[in-house]
Protein backbone atom coordinates (compact mmCIF):
# COMPACT_ATOMS: atom_id res chain seq x y z
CA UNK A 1 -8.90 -5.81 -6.67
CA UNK A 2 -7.12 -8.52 -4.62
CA UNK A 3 -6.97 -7.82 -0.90
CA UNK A 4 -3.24 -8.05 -0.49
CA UNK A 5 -0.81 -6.54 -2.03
CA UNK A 6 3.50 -6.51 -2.94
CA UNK A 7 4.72 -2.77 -2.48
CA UNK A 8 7.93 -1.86 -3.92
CA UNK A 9 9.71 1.41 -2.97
CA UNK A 10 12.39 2.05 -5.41
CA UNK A 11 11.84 3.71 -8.83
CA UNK A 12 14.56 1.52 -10.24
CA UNK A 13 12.43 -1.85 -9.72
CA UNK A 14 9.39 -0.36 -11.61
CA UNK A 15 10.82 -0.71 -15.11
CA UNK A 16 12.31 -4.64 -13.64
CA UNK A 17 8.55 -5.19 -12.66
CA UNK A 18 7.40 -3.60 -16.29
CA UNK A 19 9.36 -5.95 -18.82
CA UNK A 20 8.92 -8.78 -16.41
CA UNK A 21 12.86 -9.08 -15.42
CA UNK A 22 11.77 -9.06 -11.39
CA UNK A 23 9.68 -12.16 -11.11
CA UNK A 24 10.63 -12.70 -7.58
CA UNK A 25 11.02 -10.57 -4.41
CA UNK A 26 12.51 -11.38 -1.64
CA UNK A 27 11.61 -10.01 1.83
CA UNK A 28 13.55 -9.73 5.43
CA UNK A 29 11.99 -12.45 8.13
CA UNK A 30 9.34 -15.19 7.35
CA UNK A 31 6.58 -13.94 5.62
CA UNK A 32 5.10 -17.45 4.67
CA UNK A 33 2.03 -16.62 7.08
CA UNK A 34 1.16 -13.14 4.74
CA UNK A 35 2.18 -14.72 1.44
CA UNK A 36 1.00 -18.23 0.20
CA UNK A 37 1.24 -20.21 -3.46
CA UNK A 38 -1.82 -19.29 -5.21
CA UNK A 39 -2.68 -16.02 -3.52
CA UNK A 40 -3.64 -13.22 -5.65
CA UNK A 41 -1.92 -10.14 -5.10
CA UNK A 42 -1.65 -6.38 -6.72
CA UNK A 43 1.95 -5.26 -7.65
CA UNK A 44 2.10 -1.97 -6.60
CA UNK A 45 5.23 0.62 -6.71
CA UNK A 46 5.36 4.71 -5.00
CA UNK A 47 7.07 6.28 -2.33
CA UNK A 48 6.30 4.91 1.34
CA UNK A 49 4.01 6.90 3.09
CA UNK A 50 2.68 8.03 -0.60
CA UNK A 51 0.31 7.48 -3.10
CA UNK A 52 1.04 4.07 -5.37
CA UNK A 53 0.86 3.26 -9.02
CA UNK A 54 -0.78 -0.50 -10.18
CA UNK A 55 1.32 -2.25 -12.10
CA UNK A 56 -0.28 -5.42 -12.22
CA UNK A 57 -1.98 -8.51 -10.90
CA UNK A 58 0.29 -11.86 -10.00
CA UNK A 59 -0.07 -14.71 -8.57
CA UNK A 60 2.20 -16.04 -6.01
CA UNK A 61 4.04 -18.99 -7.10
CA UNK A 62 6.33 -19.89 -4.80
CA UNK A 63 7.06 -18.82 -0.91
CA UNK A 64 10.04 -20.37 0.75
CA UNK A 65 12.08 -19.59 3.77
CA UNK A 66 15.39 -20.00 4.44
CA UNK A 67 19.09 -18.29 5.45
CA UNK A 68 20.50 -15.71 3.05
CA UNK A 69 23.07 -17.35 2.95
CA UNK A 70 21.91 -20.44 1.21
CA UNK A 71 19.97 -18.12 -1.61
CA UNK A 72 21.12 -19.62 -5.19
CA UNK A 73 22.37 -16.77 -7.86
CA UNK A 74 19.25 -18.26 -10.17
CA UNK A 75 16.78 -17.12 -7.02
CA UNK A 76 18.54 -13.64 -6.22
CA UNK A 77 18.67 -12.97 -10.16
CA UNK A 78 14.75 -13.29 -9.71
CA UNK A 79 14.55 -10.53 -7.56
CA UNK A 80 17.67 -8.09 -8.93
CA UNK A 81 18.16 -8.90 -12.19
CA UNK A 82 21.80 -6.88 -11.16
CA UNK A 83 22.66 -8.71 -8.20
CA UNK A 84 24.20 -12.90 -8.11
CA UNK A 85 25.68 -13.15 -4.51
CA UNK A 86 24.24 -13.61 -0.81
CA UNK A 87 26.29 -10.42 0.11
CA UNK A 88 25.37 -8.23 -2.49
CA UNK A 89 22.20 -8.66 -1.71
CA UNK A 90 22.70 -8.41 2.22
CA UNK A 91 24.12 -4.55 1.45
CA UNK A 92 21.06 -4.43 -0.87
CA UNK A 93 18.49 -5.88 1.90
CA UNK A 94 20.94 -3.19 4.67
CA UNK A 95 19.69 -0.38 2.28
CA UNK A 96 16.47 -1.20 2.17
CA UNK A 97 15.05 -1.96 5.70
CA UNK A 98 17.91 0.05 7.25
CA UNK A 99 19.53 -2.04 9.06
CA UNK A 100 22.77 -4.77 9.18
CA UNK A 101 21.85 -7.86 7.05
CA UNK A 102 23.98 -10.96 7.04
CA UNK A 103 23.77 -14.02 5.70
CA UNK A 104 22.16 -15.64 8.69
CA UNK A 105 19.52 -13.66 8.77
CA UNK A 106 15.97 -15.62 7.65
CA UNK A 107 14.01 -14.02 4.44
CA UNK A 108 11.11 -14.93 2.30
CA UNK A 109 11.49 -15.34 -1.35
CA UNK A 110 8.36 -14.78 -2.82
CA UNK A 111 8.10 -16.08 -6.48
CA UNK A 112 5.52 -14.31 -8.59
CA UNK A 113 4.04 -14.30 -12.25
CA UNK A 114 2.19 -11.16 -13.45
CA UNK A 115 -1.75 -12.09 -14.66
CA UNK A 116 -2.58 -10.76 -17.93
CA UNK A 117 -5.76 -9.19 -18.85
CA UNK A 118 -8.00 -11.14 -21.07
């Protein structure tokens, strides 16, 4: 089992993660240093604080840093197959970490392809 890992939270993102619609994630601050092209990583969704469910293997594809505000639709579509615009996905980040999000704030987009069993 790989040594790091991509938790997700939300119930809703499981079945995105399970037909392969959420190929991306992207995270609040620069997490280039944790997350690197090539790394192996489990996918793993559950409650924080709570026990987690595999869903799969991936490798890490992509990592790239920059404003919110300069996200493309194509690279937010990756993570939220729902969501097209920097402030959608502000209020969506604001949910998340609990907290105001704007579009200068720095995140990680974190591109990621699932590794199928042999």
């Amino acid at each position: 089992m790989p040594a790091y890992a991509l938790n997700f939270y939300s119930p809703v993102v499981e079945a995105q993660l399970r037909s392969h619609r959420k190929t991306a994630t992207i995270r609040l601050g620069d997490k280039s240093r944790k997350y690197q092209k090539g790394m192996i990583v489990s996918v793993l969704v559950g409650a924080r604080y709570g026990p987690r469910q595999h869903v799969f293997d991936a490798v890490i594809d992509k990592v790239d840093v920059k404003r919110l505000g300069d996200l493309s639709p194509r690279e937010i579509e990756h993570d939220n197959p729902e969501i097209r615009r920097p402030e959608e996905m502000a209020h969506f980040l604001g949910q998340l970490y609990n907290r105001e999000v704007t579009d200068d704030d720095l995140v990680t987009v974190i591109r990621f392809s699932a590794v199928k069993p042999f």
